[in-house]
N, C-alpha and C. Protein backbone atom coordinates (compact mmCIF):
# COMPACT_ATOMS: atom_id res chain seq x y z
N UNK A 1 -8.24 16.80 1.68
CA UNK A 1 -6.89 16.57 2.18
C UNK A 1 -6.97 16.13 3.63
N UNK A 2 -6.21 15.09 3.89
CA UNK A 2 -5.97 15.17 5.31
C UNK A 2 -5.32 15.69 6.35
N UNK A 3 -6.66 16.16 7.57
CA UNK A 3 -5.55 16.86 8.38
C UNK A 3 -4.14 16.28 8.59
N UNK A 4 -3.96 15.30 8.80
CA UNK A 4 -3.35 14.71 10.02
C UNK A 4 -1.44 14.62 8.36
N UNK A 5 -1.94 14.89 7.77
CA UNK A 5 -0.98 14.32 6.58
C UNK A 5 0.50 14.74 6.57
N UNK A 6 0.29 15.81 7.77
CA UNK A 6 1.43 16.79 8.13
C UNK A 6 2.52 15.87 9.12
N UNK A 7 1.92 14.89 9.48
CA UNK A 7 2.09 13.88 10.86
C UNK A 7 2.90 12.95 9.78
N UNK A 8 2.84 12.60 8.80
CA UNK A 8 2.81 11.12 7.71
C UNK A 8 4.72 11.09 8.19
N UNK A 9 5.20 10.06 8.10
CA UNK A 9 6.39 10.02 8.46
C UNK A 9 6.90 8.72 7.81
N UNK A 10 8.07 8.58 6.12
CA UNK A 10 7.66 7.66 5.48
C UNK A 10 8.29 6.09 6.59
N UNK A 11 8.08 5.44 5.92
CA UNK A 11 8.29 4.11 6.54
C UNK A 11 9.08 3.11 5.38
N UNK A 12 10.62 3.22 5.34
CA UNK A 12 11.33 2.75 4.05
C UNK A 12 11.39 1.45 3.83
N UNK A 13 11.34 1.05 5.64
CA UNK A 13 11.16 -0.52 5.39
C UNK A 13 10.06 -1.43 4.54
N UNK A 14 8.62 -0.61 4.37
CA UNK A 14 7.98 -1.25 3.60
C UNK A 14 7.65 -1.36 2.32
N UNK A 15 9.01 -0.30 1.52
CA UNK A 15 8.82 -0.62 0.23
C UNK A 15 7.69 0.24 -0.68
N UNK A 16 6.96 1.12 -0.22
CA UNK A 16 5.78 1.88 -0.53
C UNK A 16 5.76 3.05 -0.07
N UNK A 17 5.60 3.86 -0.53
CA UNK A 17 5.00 5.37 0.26
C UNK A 17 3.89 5.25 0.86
N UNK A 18 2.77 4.51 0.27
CA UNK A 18 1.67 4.52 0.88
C UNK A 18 1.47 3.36 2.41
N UNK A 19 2.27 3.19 2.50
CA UNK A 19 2.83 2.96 3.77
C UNK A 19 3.53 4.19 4.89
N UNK A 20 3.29 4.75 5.76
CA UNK A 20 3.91 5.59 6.42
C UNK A 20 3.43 5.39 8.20
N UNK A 21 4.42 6.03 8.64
CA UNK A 21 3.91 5.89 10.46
C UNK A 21 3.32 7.86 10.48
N UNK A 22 2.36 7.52 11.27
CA UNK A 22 1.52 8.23 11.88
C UNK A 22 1.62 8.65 13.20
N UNK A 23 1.96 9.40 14.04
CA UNK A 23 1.86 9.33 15.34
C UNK A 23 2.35 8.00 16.44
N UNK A 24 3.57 7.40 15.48
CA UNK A 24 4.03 6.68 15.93
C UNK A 24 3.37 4.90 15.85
N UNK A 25 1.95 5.17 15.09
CA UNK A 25 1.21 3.90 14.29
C UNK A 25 1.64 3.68 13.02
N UNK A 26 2.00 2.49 12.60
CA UNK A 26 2.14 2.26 10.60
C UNK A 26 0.40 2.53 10.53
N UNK A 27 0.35 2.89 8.69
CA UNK A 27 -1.07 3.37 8.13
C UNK A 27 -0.95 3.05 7.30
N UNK A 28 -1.80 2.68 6.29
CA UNK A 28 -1.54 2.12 4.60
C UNK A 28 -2.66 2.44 4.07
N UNK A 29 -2.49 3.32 2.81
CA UNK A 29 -3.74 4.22 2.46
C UNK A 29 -4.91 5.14 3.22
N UNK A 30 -4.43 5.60 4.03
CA UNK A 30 -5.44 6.00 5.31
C UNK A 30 -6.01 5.37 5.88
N UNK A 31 -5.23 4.09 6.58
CA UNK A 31 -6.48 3.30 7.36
C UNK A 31 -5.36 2.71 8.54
N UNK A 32 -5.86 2.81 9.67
CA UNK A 32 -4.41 2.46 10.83
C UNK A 32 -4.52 1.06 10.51
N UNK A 33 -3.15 0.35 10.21
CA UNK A 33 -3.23 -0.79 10.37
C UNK A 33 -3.67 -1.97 11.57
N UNK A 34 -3.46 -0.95 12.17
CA UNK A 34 -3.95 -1.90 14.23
C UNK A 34 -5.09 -1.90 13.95
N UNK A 35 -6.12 -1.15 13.62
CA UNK A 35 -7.68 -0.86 13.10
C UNK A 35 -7.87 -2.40 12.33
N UNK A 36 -7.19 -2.78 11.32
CA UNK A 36 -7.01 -3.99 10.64
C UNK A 36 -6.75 -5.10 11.35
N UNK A 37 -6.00 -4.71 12.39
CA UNK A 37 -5.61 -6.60 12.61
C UNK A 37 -6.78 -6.07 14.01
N UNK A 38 -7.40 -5.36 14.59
CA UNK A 38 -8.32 -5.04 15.33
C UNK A 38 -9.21 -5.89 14.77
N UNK A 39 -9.96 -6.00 13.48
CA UNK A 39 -10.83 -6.30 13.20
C UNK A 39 -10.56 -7.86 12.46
N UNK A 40 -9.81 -7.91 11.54
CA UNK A 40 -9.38 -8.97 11.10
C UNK A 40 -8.68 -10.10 11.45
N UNK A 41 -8.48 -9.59 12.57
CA UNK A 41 -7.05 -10.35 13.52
C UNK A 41 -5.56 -10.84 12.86
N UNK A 42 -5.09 -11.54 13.45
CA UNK A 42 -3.83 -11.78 12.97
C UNK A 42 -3.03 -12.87 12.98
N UNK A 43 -2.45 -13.21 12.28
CA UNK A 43 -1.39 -12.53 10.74
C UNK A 43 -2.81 -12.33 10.11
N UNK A 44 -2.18 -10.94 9.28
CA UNK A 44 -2.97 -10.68 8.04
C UNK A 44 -1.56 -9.70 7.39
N UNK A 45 -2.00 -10.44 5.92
CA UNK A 45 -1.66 -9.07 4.99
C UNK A 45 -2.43 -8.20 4.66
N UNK A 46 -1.56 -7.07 4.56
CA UNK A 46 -2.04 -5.71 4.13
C UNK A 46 -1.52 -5.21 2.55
N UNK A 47 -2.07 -4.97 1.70
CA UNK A 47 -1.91 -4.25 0.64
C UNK A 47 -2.31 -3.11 0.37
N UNK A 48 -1.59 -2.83 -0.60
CA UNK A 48 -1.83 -0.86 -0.62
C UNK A 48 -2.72 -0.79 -1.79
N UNK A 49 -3.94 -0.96 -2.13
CA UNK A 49 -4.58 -0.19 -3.09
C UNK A 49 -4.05 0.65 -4.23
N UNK A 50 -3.10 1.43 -3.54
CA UNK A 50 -2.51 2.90 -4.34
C UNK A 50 -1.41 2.15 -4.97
N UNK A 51 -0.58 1.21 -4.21
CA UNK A 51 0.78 1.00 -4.67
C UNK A 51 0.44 -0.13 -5.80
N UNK A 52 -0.35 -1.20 -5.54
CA UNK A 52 -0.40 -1.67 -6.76
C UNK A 52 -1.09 -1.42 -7.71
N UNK A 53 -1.96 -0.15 -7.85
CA UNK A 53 -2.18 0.22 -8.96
C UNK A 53 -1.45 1.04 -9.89
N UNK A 54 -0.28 1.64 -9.22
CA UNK A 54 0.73 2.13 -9.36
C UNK A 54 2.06 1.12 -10.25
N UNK A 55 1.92 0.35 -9.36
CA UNK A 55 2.63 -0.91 -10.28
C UNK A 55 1.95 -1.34 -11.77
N UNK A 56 0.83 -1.26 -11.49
CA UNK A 56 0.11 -1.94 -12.92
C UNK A 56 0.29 -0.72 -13.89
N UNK A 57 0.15 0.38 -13.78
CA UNK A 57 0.39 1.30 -14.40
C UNK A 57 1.90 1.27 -15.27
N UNK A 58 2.47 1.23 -14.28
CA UNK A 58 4.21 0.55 -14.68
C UNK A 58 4.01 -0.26 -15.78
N UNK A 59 3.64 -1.46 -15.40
CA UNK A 59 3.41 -2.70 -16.59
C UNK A 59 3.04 -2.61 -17.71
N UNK A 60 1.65 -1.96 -17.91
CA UNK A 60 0.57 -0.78 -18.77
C UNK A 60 2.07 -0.13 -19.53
N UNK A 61 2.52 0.89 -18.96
CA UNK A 61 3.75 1.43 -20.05
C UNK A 61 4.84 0.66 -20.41
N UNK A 62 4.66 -0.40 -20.13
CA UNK A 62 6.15 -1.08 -20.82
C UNK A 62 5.61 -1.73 -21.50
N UNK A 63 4.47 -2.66 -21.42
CA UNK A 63 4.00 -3.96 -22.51
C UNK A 63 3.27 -3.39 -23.37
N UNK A 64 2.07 -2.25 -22.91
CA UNK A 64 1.20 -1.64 -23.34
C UNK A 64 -0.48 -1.83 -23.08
N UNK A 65 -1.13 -1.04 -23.33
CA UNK A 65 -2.55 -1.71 -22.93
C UNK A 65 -2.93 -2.87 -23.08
N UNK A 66 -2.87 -3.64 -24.70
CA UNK A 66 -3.52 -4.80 -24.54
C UNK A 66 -2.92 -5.78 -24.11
N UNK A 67 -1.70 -5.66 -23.45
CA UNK A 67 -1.14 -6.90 -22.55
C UNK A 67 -2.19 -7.56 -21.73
N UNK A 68 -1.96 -8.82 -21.74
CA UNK A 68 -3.28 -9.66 -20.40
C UNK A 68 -1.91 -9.30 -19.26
N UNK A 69 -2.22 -8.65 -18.05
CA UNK A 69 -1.57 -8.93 -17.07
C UNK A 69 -1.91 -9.75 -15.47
N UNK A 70 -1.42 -10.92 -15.35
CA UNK A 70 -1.31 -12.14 -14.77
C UNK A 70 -0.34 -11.96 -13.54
N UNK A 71 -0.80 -11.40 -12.40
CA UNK A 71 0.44 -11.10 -11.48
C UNK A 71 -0.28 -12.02 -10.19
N UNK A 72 0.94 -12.20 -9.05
CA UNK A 72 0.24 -12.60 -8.13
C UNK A 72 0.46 -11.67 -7.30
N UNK A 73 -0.44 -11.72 -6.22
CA UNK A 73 -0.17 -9.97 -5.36
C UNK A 73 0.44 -10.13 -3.92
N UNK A 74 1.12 -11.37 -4.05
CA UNK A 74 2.08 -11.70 -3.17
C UNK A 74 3.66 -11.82 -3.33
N UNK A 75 3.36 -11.23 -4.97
CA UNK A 75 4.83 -11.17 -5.46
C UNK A 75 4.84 -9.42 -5.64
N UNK A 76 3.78 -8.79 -5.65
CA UNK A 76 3.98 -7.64 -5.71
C UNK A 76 4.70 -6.40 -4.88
N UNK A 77 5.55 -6.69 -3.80
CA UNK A 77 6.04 -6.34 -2.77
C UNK A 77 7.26 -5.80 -3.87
């Protein structure tokens, strides 16, 4: 568990839980996003790992397993 998880503060504008501010930083899946455009620079997108697997899961129960699912992950927001 994380310490810090007590800190998590959600963030509604982005549509995700796994999105939240931290100590006054946005974070997405445990990773500071500034850490990201630190390294990656910027513009960059960020995706949540958690949230779209979360979504596919969604899909998974409505079509069913052997659906082929064909998404783009820029529509996944």
């Amino acid at each position: 568990m994380d310490p810090a998880a007590g800190d998590r503060k959600p963030c509604p504008e982005a549509g995700s839980p796994s999105f939240h501010r931290r100590g006054g930083e946005l974070w997405c899946d445990g990773v500071r996003v500034a850490d990201l455009a630190a390294r990656h620079g910027t513009p960059l997108y960020v995706y949540s790992w958690a949230a779209i697997a979360e979504r596919v899961g969604r899909l998974r129960l409505a079509f069913g397993a052997d659906a082929l699912l064909c998404y783009a992950v820029k529509a996944n927001s």
